[in-house]
PDB file of N, CA and C in Angstrom:
ATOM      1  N   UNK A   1       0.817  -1.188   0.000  1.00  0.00           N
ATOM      2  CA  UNK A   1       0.000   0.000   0.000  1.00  0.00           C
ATOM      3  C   UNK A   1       0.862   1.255   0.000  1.00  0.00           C
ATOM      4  N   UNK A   2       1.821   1.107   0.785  1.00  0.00           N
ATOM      5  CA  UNK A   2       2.711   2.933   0.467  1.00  0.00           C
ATOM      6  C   UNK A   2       3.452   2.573  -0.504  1.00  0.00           C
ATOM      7  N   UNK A   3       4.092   1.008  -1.175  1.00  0.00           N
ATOM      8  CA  UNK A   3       4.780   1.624  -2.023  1.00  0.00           C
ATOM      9  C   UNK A   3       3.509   2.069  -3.366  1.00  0.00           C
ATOM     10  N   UNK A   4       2.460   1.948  -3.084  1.00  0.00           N
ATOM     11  CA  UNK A   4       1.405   2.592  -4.541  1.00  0.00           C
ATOM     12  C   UNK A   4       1.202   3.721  -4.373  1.00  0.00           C
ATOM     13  N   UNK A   5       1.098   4.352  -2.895  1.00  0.00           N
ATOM     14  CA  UNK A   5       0.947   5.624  -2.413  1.00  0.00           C
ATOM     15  C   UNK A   5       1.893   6.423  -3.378  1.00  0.00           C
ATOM     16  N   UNK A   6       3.317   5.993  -2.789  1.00  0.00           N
ATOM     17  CA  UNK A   6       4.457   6.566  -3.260  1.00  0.00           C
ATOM     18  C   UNK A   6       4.052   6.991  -4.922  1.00  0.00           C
ATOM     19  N   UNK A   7       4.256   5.561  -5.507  1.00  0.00           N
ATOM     20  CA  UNK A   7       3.922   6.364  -7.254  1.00  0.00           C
ATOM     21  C   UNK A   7       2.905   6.731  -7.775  1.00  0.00           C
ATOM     22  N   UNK A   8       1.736   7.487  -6.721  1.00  0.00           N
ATOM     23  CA  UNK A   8       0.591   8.125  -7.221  1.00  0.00           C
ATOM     24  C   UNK A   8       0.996   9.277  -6.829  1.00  0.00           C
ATOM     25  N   UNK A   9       2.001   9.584  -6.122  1.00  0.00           N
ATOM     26  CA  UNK A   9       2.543  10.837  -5.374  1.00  0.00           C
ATOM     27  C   UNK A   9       3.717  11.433  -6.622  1.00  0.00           C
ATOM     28  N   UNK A  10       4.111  10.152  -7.217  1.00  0.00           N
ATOM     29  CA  UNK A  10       5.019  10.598  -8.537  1.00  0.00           C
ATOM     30  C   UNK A  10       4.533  11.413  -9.280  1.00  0.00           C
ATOM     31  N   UNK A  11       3.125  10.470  -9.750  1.00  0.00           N
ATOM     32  CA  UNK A  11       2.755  10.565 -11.221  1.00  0.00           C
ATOM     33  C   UNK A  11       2.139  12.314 -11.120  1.00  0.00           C
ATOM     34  N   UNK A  12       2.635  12.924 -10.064  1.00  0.00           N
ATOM     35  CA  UNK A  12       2.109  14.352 -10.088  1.00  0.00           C
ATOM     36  C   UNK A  12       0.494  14.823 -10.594  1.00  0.00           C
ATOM     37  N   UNK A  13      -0.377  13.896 -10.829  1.00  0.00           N
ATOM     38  CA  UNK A  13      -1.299  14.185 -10.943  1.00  0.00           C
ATOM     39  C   UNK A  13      -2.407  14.658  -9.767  1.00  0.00           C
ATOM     40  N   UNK A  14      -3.524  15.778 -10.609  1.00  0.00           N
ATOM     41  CA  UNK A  14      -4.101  16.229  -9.328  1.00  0.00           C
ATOM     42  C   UNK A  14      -5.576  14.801  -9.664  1.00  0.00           C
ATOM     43  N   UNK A  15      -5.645  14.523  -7.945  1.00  0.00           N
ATOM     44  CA  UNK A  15      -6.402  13.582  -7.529  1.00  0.00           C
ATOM     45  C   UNK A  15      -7.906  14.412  -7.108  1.00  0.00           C
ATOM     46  N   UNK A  16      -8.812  13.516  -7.642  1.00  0.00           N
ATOM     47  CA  UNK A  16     -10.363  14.426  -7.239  1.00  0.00           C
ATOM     48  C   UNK A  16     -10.512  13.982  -5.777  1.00  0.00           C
ATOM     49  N   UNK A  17     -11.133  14.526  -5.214  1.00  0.00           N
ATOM     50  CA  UNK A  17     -11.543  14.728  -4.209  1.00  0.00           C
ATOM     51  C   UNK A  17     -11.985  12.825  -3.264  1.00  0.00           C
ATOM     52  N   UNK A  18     -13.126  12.373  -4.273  1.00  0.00           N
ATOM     53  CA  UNK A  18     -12.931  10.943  -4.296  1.00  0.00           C
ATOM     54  C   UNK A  18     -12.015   9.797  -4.087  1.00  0.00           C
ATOM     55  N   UNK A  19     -11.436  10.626  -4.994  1.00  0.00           N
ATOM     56  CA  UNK A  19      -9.536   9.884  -5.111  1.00  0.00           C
ATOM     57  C   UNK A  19      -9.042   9.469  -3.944  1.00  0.00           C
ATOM     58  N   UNK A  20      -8.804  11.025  -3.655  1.00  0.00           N
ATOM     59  CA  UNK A  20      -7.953  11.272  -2.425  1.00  0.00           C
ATOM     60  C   UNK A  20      -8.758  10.888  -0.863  1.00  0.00           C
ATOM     61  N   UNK A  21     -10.046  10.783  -0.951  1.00  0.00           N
ATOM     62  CA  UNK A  21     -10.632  10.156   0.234  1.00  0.00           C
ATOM     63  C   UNK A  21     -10.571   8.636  -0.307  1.00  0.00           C
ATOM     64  N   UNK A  22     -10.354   7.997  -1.153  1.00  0.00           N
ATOM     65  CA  UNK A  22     -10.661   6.779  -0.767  1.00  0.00           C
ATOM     66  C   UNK A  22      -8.989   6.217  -1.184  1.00  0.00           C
ATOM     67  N   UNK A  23      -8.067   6.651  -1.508  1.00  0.00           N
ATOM     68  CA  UNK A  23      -6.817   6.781  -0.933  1.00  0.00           C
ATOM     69  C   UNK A  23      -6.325   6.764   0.412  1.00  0.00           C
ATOM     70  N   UNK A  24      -6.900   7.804   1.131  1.00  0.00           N
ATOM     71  CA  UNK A  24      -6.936   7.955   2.653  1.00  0.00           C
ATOM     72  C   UNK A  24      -7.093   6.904   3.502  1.00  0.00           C
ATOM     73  N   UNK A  25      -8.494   6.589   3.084  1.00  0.00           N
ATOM     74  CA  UNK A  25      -8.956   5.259   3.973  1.00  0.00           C
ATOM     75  C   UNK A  25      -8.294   4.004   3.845  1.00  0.00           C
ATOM     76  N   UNK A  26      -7.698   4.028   1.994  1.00  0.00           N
ATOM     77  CA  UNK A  26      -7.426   2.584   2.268  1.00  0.00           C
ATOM     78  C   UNK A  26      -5.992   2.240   3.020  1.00  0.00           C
ATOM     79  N   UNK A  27      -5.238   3.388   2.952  1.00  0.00           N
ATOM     80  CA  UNK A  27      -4.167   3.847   3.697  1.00  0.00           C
ATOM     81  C   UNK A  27      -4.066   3.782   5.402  1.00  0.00           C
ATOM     82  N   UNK A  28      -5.047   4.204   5.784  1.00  0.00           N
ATOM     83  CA  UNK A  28      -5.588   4.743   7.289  1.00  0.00           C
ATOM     84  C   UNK A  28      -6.078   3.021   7.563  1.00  0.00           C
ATOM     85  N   UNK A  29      -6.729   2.608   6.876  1.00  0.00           N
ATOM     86  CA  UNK A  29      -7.286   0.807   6.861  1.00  0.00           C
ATOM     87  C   UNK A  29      -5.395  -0.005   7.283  1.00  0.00           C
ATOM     88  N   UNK A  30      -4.923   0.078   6.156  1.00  0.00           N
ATOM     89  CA  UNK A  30      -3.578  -0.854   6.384  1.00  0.00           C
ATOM     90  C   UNK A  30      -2.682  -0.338   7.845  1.00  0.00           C
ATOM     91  N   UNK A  31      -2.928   0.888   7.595  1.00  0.00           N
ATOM     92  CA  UNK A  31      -2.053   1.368   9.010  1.00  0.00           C
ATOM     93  C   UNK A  31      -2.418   0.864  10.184  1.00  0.00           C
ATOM     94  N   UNK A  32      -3.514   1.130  10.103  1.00  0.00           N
ATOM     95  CA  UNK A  32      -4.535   1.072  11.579  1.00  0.00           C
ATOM     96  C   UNK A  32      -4.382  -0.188  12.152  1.00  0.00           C
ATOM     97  N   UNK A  33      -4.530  -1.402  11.398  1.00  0.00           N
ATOM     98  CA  UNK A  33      -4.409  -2.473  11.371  1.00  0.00           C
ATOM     99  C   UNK A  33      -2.617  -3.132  11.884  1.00  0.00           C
ATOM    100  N   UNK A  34      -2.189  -2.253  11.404  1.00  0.00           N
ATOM    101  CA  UNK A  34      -0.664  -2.592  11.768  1.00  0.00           C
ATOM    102  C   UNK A  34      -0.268  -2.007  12.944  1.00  0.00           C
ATOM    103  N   UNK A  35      -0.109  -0.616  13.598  1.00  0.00           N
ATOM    104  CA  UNK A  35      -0.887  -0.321  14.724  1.00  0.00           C
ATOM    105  C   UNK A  35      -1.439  -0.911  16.028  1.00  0.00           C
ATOM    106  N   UNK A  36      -2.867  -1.399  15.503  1.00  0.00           N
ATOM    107  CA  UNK A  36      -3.489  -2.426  16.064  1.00  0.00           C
ATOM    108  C   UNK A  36      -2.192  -3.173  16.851  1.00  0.00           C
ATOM    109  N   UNK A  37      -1.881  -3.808  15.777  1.00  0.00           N
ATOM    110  CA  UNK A  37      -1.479  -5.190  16.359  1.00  0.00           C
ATOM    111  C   UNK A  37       0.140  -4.952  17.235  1.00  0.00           C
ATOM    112  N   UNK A  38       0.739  -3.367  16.830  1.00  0.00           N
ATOM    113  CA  UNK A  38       2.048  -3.560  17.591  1.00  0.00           C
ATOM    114  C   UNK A  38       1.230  -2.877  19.246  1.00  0.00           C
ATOM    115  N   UNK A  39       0.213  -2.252  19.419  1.00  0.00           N
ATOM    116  CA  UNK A  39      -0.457  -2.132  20.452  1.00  0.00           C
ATOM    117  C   UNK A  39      -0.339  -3.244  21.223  1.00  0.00           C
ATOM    118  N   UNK A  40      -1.325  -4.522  20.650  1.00  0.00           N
ATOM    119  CA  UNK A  40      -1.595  -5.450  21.672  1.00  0.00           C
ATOM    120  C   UNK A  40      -0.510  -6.195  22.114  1.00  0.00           C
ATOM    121  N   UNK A  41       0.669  -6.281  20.894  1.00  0.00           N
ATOM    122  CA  UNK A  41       2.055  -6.904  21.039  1.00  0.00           C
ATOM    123  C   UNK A  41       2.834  -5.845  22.158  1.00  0.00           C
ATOM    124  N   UNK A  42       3.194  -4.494  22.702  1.00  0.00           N
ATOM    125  CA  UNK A  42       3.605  -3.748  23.582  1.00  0.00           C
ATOM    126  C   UNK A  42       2.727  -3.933  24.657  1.00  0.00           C
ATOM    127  N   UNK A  43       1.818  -4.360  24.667  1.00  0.00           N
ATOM    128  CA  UNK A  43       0.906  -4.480  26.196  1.00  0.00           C
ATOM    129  C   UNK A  43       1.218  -5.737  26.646  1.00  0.00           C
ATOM    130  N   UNK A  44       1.253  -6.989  25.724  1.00  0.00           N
ATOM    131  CA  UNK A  44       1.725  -8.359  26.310  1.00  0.00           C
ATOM    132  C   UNK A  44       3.139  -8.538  26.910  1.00  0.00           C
ATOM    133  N   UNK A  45       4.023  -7.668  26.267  1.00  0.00           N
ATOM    134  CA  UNK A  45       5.500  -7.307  26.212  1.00  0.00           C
ATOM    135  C   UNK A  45       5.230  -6.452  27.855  1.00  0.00           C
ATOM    136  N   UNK A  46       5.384  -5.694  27.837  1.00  0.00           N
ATOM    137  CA  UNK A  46       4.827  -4.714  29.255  1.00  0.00           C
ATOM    138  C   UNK A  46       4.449  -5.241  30.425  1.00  0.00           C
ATOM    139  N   UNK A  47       3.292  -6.530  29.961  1.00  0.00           N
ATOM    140  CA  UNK A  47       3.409  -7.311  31.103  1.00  0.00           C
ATOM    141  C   UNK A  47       4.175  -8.332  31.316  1.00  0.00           C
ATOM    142  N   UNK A  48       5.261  -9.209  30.894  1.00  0.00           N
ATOM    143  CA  UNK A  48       6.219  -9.817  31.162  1.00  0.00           C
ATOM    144  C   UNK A  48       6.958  -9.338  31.571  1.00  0.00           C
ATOM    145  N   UNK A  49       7.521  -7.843  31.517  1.00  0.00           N
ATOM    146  CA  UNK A  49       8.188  -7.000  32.008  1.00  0.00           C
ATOM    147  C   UNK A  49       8.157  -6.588  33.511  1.00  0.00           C
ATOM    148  N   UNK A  50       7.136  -5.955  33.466  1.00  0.00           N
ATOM    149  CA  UNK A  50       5.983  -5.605  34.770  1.00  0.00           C
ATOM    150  C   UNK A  50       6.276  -7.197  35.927  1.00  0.00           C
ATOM    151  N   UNK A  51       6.443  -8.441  35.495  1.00  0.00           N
ATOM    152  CA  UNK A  51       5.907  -9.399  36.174  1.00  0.00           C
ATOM    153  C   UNK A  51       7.448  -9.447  36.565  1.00  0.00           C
ATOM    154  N   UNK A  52       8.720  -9.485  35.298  1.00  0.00           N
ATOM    155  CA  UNK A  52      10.012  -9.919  35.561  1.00  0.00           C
ATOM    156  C   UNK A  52      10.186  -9.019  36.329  1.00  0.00           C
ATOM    157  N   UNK A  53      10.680  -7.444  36.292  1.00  0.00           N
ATOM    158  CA  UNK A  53      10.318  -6.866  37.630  1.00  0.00           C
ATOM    159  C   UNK A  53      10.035  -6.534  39.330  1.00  0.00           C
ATOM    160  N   UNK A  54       8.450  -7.088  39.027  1.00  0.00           N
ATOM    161  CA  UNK A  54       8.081  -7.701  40.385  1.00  0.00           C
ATOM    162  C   UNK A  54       8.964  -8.977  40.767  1.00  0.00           C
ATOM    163  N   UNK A  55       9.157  -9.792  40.438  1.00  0.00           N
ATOM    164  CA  UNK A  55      10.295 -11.175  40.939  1.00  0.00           C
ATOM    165  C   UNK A  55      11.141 -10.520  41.431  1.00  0.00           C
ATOM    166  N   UNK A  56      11.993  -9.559  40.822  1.00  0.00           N
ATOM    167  CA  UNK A  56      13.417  -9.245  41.615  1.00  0.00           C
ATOM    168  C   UNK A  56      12.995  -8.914  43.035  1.00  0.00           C
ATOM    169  N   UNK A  57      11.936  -8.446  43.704  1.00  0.00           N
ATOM    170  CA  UNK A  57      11.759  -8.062  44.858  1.00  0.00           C
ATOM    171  C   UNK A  57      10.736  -9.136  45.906  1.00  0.00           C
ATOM    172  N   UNK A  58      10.281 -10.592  45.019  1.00  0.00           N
ATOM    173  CA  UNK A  58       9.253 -11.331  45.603  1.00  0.00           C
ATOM    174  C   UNK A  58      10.611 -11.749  46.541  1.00  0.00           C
ATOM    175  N   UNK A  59      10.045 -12.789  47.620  1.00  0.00           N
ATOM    176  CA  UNK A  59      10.883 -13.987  47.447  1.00  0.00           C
ATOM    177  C   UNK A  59      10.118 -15.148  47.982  1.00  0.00           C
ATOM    178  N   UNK A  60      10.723 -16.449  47.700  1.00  0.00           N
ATOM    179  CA  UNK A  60      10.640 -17.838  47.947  1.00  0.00           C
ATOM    180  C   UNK A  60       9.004 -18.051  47.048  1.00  0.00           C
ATOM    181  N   UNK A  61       8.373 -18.285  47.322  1.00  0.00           N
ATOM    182  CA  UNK A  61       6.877 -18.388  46.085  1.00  0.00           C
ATOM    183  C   UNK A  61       6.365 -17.704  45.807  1.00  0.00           C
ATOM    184  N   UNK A  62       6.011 -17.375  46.442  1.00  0.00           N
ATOM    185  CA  UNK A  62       5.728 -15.409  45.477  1.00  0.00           C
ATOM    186  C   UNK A  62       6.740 -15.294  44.689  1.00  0.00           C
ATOM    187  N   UNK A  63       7.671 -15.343  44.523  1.00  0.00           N
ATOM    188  CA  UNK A  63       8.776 -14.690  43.420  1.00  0.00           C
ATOM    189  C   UNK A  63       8.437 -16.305  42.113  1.00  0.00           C
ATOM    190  N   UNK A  64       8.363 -17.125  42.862  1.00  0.00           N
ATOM    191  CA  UNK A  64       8.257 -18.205  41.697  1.00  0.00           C
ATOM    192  C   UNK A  64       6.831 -17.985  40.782  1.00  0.00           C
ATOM    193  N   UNK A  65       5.855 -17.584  41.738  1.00  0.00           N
ATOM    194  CA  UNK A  65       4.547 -17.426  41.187  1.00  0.00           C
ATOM    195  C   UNK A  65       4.827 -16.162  40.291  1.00  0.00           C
ATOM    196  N   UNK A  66       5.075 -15.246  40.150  1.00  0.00           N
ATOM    197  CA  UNK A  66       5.210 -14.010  39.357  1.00  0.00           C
ATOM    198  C   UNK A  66       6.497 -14.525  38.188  1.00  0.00           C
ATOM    199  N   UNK A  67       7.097 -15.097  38.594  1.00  0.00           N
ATOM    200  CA  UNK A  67       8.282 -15.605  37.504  1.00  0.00           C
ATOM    201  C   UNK A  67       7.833 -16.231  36.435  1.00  0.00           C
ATOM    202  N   UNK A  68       6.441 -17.408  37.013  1.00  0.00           N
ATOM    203  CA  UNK A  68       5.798 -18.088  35.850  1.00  0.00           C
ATOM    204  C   UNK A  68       4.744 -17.124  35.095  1.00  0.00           C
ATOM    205  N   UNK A  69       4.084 -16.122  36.269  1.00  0.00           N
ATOM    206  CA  UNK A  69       3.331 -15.025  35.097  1.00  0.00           C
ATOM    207  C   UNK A  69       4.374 -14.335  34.335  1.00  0.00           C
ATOM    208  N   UNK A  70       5.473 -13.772  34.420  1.00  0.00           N
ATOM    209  CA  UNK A  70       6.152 -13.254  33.286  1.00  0.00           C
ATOM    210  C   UNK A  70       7.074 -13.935  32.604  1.00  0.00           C
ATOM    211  N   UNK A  71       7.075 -15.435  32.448  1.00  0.00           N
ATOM    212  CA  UNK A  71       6.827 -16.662  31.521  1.00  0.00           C
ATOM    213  C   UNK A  71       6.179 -16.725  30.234  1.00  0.00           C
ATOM    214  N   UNK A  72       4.749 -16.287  31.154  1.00  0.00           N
ATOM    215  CA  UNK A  72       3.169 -16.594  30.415  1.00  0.00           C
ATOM    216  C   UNK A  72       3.352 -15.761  29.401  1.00  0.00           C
ATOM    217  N   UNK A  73       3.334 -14.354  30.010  1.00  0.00           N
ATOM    218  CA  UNK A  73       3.539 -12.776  28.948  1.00  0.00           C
ATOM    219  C   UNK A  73       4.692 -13.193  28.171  1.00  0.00           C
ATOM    220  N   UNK A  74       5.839 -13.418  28.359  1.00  0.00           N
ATOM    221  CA  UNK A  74       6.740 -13.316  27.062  1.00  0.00           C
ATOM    222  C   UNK A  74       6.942 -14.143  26.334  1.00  0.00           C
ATOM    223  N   UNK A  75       5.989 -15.125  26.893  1.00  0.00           N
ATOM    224  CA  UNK A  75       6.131 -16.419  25.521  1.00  0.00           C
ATOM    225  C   UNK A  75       4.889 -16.048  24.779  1.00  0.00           C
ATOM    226  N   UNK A  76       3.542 -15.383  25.056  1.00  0.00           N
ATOM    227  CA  UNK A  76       2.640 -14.685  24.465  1.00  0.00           C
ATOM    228  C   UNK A  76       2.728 -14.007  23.469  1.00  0.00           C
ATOM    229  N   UNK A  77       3.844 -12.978  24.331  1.00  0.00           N
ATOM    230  CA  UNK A  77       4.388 -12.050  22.867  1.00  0.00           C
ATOM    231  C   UNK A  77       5.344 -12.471  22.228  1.00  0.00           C
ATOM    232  N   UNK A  78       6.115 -13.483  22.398  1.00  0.00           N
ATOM    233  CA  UNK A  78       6.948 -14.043  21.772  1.00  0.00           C
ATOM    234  C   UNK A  78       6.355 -14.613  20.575  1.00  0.00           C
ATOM    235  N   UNK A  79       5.016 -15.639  20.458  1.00  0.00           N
ATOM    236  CA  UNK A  79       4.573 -15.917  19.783  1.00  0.00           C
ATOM    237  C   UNK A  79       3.276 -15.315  18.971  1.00  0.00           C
ATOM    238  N   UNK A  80       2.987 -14.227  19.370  1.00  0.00           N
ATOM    239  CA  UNK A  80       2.263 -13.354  18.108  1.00  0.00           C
ATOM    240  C   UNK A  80       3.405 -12.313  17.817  1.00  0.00           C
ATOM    241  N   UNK A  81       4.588 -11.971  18.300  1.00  0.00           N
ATOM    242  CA  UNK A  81       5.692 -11.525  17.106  1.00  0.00           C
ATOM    243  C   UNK A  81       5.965 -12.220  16.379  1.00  0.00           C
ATOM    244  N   UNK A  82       6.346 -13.733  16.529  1.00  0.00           N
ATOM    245  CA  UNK A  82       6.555 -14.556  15.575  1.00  0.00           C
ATOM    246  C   UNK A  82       6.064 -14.475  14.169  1.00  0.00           C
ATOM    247  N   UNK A  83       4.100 -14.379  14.598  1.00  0.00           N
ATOM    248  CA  UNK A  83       3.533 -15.017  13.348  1.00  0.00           C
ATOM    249  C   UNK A  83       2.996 -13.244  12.612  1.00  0.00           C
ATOM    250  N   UNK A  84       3.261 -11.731  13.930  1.00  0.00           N
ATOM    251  CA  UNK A  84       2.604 -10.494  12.995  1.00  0.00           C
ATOM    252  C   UNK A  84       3.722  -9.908  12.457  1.00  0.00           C
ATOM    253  N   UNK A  85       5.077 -10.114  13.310  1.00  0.00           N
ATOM    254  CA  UNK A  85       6.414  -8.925  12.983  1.00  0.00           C
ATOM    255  C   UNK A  85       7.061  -9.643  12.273  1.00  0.00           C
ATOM    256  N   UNK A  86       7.779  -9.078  11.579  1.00  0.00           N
ATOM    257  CA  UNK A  86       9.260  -9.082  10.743  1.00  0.00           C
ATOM    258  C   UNK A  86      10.291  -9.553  12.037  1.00  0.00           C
ATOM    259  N   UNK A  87      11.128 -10.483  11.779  1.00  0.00           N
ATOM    260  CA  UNK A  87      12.230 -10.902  12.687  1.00  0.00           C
ATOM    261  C   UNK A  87      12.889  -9.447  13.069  1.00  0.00           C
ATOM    262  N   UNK A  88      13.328  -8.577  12.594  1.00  0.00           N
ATOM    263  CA  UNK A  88      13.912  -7.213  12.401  1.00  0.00           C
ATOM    264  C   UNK A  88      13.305  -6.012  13.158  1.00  0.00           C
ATOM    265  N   UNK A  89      12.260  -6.296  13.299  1.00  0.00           N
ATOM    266  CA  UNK A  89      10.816  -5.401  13.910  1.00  0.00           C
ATOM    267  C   UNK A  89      11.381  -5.265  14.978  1.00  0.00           C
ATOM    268  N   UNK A  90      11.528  -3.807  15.240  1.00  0.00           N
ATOM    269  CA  UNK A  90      12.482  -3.286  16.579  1.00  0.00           C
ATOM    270  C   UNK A  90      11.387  -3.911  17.621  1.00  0.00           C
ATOM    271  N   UNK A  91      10.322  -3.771  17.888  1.00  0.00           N
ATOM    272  CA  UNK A  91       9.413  -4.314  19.043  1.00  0.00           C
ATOM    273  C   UNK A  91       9.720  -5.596  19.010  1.00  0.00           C
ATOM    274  N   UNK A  92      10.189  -6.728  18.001  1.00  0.00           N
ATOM    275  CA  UNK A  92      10.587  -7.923  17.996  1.00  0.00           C
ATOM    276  C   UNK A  92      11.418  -8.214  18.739  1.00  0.00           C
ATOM    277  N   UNK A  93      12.704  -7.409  18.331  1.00  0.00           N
ATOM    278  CA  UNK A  93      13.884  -7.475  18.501  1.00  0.00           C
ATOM    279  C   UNK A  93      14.326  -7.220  20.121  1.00  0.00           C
ATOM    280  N   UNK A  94      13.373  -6.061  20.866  1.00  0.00           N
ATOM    281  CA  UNK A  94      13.382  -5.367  21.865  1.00  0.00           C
ATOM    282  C   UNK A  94      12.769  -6.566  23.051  1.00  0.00           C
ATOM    283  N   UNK A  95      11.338  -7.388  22.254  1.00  0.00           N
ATOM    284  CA  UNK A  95      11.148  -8.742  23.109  1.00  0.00           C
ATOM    285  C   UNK A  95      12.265  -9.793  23.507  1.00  0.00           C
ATOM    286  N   UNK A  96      12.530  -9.800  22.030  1.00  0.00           N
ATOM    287  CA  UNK A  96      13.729 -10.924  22.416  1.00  0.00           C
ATOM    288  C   UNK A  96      14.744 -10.580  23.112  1.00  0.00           C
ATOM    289  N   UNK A  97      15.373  -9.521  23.572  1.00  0.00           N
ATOM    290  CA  UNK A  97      16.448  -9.187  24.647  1.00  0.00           C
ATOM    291  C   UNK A  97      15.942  -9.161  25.627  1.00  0.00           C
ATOM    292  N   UNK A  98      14.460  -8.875  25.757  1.00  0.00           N
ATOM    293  CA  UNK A  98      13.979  -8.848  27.560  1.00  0.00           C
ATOM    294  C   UNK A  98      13.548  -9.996  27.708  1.00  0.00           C
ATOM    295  N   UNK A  99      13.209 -10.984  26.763  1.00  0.00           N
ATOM    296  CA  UNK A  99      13.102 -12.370  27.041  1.00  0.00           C
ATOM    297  C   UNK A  99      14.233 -13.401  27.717  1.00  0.00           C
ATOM    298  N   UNK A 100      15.374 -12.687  26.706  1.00  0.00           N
ATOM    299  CA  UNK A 100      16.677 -13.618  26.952  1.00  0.00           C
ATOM    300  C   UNK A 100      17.310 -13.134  28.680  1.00  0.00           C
ATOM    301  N   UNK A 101      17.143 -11.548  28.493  1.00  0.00           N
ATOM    302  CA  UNK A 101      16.992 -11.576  30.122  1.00  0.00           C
ATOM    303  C   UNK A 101      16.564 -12.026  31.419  1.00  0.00           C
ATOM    304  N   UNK A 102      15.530 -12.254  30.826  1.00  0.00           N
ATOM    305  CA  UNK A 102      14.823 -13.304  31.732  1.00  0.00           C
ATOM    306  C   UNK A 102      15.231 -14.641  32.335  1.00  0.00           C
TER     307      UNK A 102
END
């Protein structure tokens, strides 16, 4: 979708009004959607974080019990980065070091 953006932006032509709203949307559609999904992927991420965190200060089961919730979270987001991000995808990339921290 942006790289078509891009060469309708070439072809220097003026776009009617139509055009350019339904350009918009379908634009605002792909984004939104991509968006979307690094949202719910930074909130799952956040809470593995949030949980690894809390452990450094539990101790004896309580620290084990919060260790396995921020388990839960980063294998969560581990596996919908897998199947929405690019291996490269800085939010990817940024999981997998706070994972390996873990």
């Amino acid at each position: 979708m942006v790289e078509c953006t891009k060469k309708i932006a070439k072809l220097d032509l003026e776009l009617t009004v139509e055009e350019r709203n339904l350009l918009s949307v379908g634009y605002k559609n792909v984004i939104g959607a991509c968006r979307a999904s690094w949202c719910i992927m930074s909130s799952i991420k956040t809470k593995g974080d949030y949980f690894r965190y809390l452990a450094k200060f539990k101790t004896n089961q309580d620290r084990k019990d919060v260790a396995d919730q921020s388990l839960k979270g980063y294998q969560a987001a581990s596996n919908t980065a897998s199947t929405d991000l690019s291996p490269t995808h800085p939010i990817h990339l940024g999981l997998a070091l706070n994972f390996s921290i873990f």
